[in-house]
Protein backbone atom coordinates (compact mmCIF):
# COMPACT_ATOMS: atom_id res chain seq x y z
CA UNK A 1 98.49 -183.05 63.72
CA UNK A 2 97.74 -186.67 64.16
CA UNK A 3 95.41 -189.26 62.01
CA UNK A 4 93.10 -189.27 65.62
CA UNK A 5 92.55 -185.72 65.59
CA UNK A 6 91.80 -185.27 62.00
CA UNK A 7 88.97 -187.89 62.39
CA UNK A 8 87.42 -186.11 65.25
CA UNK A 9 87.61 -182.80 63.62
CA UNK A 10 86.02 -184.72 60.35
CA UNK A 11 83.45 -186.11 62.72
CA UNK A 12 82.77 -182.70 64.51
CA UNK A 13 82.31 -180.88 60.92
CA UNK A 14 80.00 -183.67 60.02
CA UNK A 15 77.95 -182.90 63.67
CA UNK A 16 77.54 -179.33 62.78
CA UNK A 17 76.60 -180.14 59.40
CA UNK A 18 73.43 -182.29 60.75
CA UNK A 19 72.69 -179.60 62.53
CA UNK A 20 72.44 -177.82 59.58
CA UNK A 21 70.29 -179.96 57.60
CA UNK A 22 67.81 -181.37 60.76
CA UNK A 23 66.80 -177.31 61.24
CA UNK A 24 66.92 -176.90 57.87
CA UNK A 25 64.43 -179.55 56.98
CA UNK A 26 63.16 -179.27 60.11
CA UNK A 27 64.22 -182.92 61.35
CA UNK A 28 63.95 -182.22 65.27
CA UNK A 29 64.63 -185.65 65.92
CA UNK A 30 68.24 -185.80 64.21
CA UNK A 31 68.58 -182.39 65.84
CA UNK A 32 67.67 -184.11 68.97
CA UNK A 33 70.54 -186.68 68.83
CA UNK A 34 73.07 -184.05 68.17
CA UNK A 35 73.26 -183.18 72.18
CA UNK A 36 74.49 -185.00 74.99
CA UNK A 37 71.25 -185.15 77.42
CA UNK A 38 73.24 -182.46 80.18
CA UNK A 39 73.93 -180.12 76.99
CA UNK A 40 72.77 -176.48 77.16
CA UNK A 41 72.21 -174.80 73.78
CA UNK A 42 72.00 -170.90 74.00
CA UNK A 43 70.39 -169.04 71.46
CA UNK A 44 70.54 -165.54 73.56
CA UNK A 45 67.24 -164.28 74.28
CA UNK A 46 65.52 -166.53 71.92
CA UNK A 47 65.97 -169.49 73.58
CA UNK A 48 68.48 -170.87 76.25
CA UNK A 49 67.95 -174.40 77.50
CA UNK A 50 68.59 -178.12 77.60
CA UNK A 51 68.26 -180.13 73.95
CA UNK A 52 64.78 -181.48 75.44
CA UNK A 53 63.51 -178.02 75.61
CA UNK A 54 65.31 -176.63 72.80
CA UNK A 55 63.64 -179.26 69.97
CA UNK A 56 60.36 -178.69 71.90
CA UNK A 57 60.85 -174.75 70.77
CA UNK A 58 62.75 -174.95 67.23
CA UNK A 59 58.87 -176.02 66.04
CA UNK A 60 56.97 -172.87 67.36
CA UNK A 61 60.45 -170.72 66.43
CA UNK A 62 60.44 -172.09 62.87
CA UNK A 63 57.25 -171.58 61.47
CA UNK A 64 57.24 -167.99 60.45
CA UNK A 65 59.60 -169.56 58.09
CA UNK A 66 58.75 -170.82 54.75
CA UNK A 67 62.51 -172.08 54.55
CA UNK A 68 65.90 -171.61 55.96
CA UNK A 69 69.51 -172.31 54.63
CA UNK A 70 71.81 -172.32 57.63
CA UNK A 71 75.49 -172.18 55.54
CA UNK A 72 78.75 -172.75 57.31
CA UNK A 73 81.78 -171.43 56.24
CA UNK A 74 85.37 -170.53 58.37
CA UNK A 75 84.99 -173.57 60.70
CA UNK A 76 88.03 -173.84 63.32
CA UNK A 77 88.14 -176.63 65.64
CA UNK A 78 90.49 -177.81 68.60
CA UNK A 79 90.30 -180.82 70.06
CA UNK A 80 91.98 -182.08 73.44
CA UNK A 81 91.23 -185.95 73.97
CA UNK A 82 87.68 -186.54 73.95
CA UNK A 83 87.04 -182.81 74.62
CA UNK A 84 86.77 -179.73 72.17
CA UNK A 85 85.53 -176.37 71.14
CA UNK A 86 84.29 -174.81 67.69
CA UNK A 87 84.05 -171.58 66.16
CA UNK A 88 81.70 -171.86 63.09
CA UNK A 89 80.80 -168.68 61.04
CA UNK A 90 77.48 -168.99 59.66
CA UNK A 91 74.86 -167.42 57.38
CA UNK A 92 71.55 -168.35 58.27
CA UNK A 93 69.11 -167.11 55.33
CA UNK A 94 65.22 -166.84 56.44
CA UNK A 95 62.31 -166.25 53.88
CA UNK A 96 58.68 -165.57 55.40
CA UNK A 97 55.52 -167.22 53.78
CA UNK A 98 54.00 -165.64 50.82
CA UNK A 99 52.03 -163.37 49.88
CA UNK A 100 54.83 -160.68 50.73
CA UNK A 101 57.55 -162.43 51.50
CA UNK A 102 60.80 -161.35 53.28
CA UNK A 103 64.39 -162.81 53.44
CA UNK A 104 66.15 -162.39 57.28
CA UNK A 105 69.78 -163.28 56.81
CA UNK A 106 71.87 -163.57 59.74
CA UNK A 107 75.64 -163.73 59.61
CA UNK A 108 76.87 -164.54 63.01
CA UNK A 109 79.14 -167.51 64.62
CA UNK A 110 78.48 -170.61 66.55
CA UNK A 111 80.93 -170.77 69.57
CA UNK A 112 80.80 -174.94 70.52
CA UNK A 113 81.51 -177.25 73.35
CA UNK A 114 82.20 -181.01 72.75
CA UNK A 115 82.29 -183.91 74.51
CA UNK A 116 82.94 -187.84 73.25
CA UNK A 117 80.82 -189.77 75.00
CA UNK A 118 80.68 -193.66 73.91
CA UNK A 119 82.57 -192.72 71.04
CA UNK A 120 80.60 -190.43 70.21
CA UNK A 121 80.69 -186.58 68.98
CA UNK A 122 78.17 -184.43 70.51
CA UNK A 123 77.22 -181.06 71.80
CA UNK A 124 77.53 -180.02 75.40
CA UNK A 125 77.25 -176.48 74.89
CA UNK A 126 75.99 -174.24 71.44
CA UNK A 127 76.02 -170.71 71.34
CA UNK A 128 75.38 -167.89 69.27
CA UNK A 129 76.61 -164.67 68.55
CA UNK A 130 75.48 -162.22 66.06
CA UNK A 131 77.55 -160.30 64.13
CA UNK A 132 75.45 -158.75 61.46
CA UNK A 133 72.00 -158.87 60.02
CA UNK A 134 70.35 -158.10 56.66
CA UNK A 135 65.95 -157.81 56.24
CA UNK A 136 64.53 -157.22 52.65
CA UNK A 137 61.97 -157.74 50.59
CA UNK A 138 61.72 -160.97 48.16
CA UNK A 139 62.35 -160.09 44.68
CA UNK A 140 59.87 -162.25 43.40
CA UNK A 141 60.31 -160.95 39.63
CA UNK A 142 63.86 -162.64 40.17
CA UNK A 143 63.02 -165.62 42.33
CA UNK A 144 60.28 -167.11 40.16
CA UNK A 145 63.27 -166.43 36.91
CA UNK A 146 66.08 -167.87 38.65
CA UNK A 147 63.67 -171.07 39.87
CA UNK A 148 62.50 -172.03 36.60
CA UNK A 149 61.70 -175.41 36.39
CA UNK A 150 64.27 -176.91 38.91
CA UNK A 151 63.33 -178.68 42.25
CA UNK A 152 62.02 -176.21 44.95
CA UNK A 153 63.64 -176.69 48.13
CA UNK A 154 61.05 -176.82 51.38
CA UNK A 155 61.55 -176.66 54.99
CA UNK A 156 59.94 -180.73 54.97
CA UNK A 157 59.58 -184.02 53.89
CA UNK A 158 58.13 -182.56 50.68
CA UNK A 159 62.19 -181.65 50.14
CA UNK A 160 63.84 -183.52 47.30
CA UNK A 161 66.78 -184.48 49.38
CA UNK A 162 64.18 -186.43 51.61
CA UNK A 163 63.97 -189.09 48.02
CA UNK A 164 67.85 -190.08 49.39
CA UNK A 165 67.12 -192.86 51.68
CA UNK A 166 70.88 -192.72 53.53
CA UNK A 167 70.17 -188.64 53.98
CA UNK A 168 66.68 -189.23 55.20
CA UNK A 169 67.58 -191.86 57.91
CA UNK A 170 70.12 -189.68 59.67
CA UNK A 171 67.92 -188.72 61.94
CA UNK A 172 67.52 -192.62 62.81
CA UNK A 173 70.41 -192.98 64.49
C-alpha cells in the first residue's frame, strides 16, 4: 500500500467522521460540505435525494430526537486514483424527548461512493442498509446515576464540544 493511498483513506475516515459529528450536533452546514453538488445520498424510504435536499430534510427528520450518537466501527475502504468506495458499520443510537423517553438504536452499514474533486474528499453517493434494530424504554433510574455531575451531551450548540473553537469551525470550511 502506498504513502498516497494511506492519506486518502486517512482523509476519507476523517469525511465520514464529520458526518458523524455535523448530524450529531446537528451542524447541517458541515454536513452540507461533505457532498459533491451532483451527489445522491440514499437513506431508503426515508429520504433519497441530492445533498441540497437532503440537509433541507435532516432538520424535520431530527427533531423527534433529543440526541443521537452515530458510532463507526469496521470501516473498509478502497481507493482507485481519485475514486473510491466505503463500507462503514455503524450504530446509530436515538433517544426521544422526555417525559417517556425511548432509545432507537440502529446497527446497519454505510455503503459509500467517492470522488476527489480539487483535492478534495467528498461524497458522490451514501447509502444505507439496515441490518438490525433495537427500541426500548430509557432507564432513567440508571441514566440520571450514570450522568452524575458530568457534562450532558445535546444535539446543539449548547454541546460542550461546541467550547473547542477548531471542532466548532469545521463546518466553516
Amino acid at each position: 500500500m502506498t504513502d498516497r493511498t494511506l492519506l486518502d483513506q486517512m482523509a476519507i475516515r476523517d469525511l465520514v467522521m464529520r458526518y458523524c459529528r455535523g448530524c450529531d450536533r446537528r451542524d447541517f452546514t458541515l454536513v452540507r460540505a461533505l457532498y459533491h453538488d451532483d451527489a445522491i445520498d440514499d437513506h431508503g424510504s426515508m429520504f433519497k435525494g441530492n445533498p441540497d435536499d437532503f440537509v433541507a430534510w435532516l432538520p424535520r427528520a431530527m427533531a423527534p430526537w433529543e440526541l443521537t450518537i452515530h458510532s463507526i466501527s469496521n470501516s473498509l475502504i478502497v481507493v482507485d486514483g481519485d475514486y473510491a468506495e466505503g463500507e462503514h458499520h455503524a450504530r446509530a443510537y436515538h433517544r426521544t424527548h422526555p417525559p417517556e423517553r425511548k432509545e432507537y438504536i440502529v446497527y446497519g452499514r454505510y455503503l459509500d461512493k467517492y470522488a476527489r474533486r480539487d483535492g478534495a474528499w467528498k461524497f458522490l453517493h451514501r447509502s444505507l442498509v439496515f441490518d438490525h434494530g433495537v427500541i426500548r424504554d430509557v432507564d432513567e433510574t440508571s441514566f440520571a446515576q450514570l450522568s452524575g455531575d458530568a457534562a450532558m451531551g445535546r444535539a446543539d450548540r449548547g454541546d460542550p464540544s461546541w467550547s473547542l473553537p477548531l471542532l466548532a469551525g469545521l463546518g466553516e470550511k
